[in-house]
N, C-alpha and C. Protein backbone atom coordinates (compact mmCIF):
# COMPACT_ATOMS: atom_id res chain seq x y z
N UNK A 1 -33.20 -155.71 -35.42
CA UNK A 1 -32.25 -154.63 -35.55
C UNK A 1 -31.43 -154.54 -34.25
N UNK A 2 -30.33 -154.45 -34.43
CA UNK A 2 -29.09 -154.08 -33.63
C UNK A 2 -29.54 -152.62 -32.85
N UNK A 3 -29.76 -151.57 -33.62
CA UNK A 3 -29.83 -150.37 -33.44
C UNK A 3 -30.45 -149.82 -34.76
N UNK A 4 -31.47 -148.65 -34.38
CA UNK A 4 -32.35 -148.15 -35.94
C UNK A 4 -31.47 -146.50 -35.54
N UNK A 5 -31.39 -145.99 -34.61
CA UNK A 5 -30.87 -144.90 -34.70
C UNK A 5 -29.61 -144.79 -35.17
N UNK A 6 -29.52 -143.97 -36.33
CA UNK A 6 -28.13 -143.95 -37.20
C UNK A 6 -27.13 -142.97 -36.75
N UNK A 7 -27.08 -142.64 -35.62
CA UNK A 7 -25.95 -142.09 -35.20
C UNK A 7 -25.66 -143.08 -33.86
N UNK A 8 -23.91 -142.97 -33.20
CA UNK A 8 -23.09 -142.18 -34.14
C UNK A 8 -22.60 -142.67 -35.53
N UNK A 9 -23.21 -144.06 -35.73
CA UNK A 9 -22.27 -144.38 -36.90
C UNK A 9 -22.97 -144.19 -38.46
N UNK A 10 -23.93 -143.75 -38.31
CA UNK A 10 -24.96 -143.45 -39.33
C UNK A 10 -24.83 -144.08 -39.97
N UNK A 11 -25.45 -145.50 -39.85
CA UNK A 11 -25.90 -146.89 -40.43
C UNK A 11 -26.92 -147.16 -39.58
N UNK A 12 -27.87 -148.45 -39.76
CA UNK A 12 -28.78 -149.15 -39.05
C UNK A 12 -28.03 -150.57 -39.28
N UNK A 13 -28.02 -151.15 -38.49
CA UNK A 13 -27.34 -152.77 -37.87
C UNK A 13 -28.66 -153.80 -38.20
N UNK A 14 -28.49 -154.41 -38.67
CA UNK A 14 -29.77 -155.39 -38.80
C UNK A 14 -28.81 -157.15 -38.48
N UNK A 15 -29.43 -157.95 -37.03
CA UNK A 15 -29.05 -159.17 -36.80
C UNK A 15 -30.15 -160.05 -37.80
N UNK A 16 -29.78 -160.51 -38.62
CA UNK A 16 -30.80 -161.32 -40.03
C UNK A 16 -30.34 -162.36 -39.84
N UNK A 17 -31.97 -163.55 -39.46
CA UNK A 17 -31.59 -164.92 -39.69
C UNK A 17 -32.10 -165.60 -40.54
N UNK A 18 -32.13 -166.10 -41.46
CA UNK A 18 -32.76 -166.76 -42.41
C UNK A 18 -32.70 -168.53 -41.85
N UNK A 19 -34.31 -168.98 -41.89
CA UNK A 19 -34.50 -170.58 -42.14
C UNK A 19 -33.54 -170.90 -43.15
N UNK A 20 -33.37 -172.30 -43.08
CA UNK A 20 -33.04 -173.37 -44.05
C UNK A 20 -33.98 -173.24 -45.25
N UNK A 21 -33.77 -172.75 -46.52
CA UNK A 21 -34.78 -172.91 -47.81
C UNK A 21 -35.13 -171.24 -47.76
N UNK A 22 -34.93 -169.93 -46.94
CA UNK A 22 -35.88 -168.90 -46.95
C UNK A 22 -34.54 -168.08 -47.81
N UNK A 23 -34.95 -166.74 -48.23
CA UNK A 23 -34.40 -165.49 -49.05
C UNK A 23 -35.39 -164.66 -49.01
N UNK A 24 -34.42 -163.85 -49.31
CA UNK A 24 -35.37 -162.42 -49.33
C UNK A 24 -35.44 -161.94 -50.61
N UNK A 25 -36.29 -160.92 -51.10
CA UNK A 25 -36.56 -160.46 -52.81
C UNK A 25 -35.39 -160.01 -52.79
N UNK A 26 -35.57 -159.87 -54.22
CA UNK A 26 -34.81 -158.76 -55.26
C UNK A 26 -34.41 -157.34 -54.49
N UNK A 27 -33.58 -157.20 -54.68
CA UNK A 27 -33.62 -155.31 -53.91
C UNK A 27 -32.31 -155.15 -54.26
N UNK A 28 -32.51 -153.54 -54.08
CA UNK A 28 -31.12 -152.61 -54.20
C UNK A 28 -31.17 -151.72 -53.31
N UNK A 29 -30.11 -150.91 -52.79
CA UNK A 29 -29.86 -149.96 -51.47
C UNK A 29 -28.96 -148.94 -52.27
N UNK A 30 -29.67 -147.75 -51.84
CA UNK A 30 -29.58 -146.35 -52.62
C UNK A 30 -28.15 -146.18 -51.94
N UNK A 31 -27.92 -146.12 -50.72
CA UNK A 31 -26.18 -145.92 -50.46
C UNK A 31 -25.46 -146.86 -50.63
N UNK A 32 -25.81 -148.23 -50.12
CA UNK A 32 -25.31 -149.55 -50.45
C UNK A 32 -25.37 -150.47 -49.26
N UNK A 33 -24.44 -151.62 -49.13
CA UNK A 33 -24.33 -152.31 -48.22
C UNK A 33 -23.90 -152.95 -47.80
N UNK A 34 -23.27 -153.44 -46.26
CA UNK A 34 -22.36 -154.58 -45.99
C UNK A 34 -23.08 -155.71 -45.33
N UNK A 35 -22.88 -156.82 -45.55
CA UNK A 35 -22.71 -158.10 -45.00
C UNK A 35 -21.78 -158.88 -44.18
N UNK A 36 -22.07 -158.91 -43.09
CA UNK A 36 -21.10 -159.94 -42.24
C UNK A 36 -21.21 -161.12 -41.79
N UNK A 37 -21.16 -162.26 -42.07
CA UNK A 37 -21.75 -163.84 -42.03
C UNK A 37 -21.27 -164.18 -40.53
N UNK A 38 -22.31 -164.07 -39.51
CA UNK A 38 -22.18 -164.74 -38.47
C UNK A 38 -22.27 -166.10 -37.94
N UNK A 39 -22.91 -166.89 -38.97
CA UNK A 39 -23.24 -168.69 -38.80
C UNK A 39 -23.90 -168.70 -39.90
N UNK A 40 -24.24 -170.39 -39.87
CA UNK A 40 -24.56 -170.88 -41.06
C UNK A 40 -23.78 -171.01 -42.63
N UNK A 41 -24.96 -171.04 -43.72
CA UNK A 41 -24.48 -170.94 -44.85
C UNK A 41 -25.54 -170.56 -45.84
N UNK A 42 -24.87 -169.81 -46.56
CA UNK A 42 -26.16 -168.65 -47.63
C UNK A 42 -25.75 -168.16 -48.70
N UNK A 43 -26.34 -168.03 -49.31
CA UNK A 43 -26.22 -167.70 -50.83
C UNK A 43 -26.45 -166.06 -51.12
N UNK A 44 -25.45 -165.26 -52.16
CA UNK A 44 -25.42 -164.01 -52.17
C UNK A 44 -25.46 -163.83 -53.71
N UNK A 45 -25.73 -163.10 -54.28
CA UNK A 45 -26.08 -163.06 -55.64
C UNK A 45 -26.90 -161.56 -56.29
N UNK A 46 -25.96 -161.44 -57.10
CA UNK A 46 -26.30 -159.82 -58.07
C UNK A 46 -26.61 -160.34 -59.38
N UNK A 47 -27.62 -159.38 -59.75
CA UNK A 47 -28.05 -159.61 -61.27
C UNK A 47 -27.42 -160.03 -61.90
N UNK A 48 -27.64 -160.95 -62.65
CA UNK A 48 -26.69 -161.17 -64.13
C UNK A 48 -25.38 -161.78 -63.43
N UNK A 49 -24.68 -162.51 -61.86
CA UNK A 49 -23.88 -162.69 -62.02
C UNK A 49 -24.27 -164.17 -61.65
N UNK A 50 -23.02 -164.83 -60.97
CA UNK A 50 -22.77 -166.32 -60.76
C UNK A 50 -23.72 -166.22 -59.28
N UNK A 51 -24.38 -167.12 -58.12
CA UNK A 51 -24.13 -167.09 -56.76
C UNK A 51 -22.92 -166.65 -56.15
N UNK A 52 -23.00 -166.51 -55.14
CA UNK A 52 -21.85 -166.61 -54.59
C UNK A 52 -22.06 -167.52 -52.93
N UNK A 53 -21.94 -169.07 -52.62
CA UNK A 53 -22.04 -169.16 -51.02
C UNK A 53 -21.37 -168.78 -50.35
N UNK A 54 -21.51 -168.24 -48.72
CA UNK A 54 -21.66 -168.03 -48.06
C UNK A 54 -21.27 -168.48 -46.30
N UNK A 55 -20.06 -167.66 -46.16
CA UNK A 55 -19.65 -169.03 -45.16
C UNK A 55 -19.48 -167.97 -43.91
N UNK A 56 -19.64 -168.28 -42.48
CA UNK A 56 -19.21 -167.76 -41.36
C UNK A 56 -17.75 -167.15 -41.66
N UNK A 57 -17.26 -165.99 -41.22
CA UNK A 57 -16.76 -165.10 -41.21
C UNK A 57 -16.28 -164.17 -42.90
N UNK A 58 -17.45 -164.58 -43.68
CA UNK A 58 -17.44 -163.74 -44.77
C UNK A 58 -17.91 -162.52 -44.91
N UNK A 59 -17.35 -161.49 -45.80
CA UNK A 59 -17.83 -160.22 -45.61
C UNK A 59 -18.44 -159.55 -47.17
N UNK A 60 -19.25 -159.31 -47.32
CA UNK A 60 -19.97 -158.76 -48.86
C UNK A 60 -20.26 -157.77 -48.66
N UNK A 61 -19.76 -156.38 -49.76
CA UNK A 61 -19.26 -154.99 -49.68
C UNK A 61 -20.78 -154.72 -51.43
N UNK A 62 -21.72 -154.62 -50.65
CA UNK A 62 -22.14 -154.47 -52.04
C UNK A 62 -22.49 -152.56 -52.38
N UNK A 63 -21.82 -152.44 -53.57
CA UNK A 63 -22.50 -150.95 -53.55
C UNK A 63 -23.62 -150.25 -54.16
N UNK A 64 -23.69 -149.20 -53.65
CA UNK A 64 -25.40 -148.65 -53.67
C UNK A 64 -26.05 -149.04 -55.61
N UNK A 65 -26.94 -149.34 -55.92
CA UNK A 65 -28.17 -149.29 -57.09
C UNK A 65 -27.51 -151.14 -57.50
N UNK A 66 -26.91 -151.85 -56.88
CA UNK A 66 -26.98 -153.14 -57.55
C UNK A 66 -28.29 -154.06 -56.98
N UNK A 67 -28.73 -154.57 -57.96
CA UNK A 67 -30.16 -155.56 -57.94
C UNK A 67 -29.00 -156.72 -57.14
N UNK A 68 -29.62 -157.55 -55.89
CA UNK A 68 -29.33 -158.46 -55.36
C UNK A 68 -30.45 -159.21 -54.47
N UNK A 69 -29.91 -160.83 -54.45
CA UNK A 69 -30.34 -161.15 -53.20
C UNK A 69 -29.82 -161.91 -51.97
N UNK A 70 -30.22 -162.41 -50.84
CA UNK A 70 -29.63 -163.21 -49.91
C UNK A 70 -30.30 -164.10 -49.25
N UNK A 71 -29.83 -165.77 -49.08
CA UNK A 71 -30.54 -165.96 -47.97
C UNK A 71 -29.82 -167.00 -47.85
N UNK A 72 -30.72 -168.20 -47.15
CA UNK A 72 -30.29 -169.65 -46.62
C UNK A 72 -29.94 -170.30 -47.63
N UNK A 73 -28.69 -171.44 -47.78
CA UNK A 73 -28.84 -172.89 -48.05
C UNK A 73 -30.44 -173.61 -48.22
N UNK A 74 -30.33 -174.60 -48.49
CA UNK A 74 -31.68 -175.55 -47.91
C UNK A 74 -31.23 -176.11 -47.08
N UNK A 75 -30.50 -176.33 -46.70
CA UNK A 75 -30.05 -177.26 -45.29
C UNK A 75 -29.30 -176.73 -44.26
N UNK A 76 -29.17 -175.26 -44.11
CA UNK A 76 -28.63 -174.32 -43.11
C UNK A 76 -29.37 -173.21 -42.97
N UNK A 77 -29.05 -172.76 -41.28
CA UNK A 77 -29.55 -171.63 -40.78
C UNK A 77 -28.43 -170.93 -41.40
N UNK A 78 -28.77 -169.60 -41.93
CA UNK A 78 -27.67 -168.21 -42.45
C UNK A 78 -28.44 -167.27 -41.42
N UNK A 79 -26.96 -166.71 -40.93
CA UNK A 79 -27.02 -165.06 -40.27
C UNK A 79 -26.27 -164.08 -40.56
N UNK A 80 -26.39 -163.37 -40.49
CA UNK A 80 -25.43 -162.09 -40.73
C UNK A 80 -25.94 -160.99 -40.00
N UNK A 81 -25.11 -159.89 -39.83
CA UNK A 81 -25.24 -158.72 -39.63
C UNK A 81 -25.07 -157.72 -40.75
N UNK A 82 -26.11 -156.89 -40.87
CA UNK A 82 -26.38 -156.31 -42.64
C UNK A 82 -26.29 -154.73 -41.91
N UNK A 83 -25.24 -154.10 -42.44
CA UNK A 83 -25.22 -152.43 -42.04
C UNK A 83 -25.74 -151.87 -43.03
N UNK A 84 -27.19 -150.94 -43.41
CA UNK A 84 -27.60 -150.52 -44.22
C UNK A 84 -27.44 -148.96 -44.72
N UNK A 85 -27.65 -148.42 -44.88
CA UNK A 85 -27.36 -146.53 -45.03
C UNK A 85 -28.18 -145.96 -45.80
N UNK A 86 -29.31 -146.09 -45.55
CA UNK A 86 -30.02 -144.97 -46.73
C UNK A 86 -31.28 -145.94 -47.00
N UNK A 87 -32.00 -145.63 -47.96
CA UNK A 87 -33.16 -146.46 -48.51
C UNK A 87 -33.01 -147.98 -49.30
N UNK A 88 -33.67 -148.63 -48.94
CA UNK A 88 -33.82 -150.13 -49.69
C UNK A 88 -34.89 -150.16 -50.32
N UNK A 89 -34.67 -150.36 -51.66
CA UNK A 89 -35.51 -150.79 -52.44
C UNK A 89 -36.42 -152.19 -52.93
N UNK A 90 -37.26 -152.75 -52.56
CA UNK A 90 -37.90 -153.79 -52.46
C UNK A 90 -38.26 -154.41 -54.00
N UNK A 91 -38.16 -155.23 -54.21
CA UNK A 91 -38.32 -155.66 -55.98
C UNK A 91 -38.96 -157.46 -55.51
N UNK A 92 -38.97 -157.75 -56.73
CA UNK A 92 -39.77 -158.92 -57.09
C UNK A 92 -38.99 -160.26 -56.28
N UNK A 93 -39.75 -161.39 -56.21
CA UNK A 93 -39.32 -162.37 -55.61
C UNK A 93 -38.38 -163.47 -56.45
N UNK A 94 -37.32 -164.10 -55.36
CA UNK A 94 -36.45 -164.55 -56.05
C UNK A 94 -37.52 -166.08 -56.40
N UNK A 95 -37.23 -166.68 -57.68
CA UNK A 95 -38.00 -167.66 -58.53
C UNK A 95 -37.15 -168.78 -57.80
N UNK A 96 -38.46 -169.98 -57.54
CA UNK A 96 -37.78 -171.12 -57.30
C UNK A 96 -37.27 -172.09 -57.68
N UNK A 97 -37.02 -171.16 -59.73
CA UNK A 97 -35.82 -171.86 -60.18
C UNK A 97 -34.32 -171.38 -60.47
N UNK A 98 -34.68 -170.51 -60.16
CA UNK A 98 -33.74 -169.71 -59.98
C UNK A 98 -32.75 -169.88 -58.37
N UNK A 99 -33.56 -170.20 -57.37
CA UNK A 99 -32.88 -170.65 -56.35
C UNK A 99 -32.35 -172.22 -56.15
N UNK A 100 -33.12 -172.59 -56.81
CA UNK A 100 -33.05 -174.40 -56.50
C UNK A 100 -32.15 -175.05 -57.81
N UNK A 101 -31.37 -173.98 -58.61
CA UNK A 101 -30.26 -174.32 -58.98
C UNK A 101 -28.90 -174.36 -58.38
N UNK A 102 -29.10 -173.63 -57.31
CA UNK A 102 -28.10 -173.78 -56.52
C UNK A 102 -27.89 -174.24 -55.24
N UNK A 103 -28.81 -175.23 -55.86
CA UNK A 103 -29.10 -176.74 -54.79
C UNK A 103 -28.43 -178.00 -55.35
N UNK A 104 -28.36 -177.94 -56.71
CA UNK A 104 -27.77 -178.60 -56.95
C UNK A 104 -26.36 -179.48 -56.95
């Protein structure tokens, strides 16, 4: 974390690096959330939609109750800076066929 105390900007800053091959579960964020791609390359993805990769100076505006996840390539470090606001909800793990289609 950047900073956990949410003032003045009442967010928490999170510096997130993901290995080559790693993601994080399923989850949703009760206020919502931004993404800012500092290096690497990573994969972003909401229920029911397409991937989306992931490139240094990209920005993902996701808003509060959408099921998503994020992480590495298999062959890149991904970072970002994730501004959060409110509660995160933790859900099930992303399937490794579900990821390793978009390895292809």
């Amino acid at each position: 974390m950047i900073f956990t105390d949410q003032k003045p900007l009442n967010t928490a800053i999170g510096n997130v690096t993901f290995a080559p091959g790693s993601r994080n579960n399923w989850h949703s964020h009760k206020v919502g959330q931004v993404l800012l791609v500092t290096g690497g390359e990573g994969w972003y993805q909401e229920e029911g939609k397409p991937a989306r990769l992931l490139k240094t100076g990209d920005v993902v505006n996701i808003p509060p109750h959408v099921k998503h996840w994020h992480g590495a390539t298999k062959d890149s470090w991904f970072v970002h800076l994730a501004l959060t606001q409110g509660e995160t909800v933790w859900l099930e793990a992303v399937g490794e066929e579900t990821y390793n289609k978009l390895q292809d």
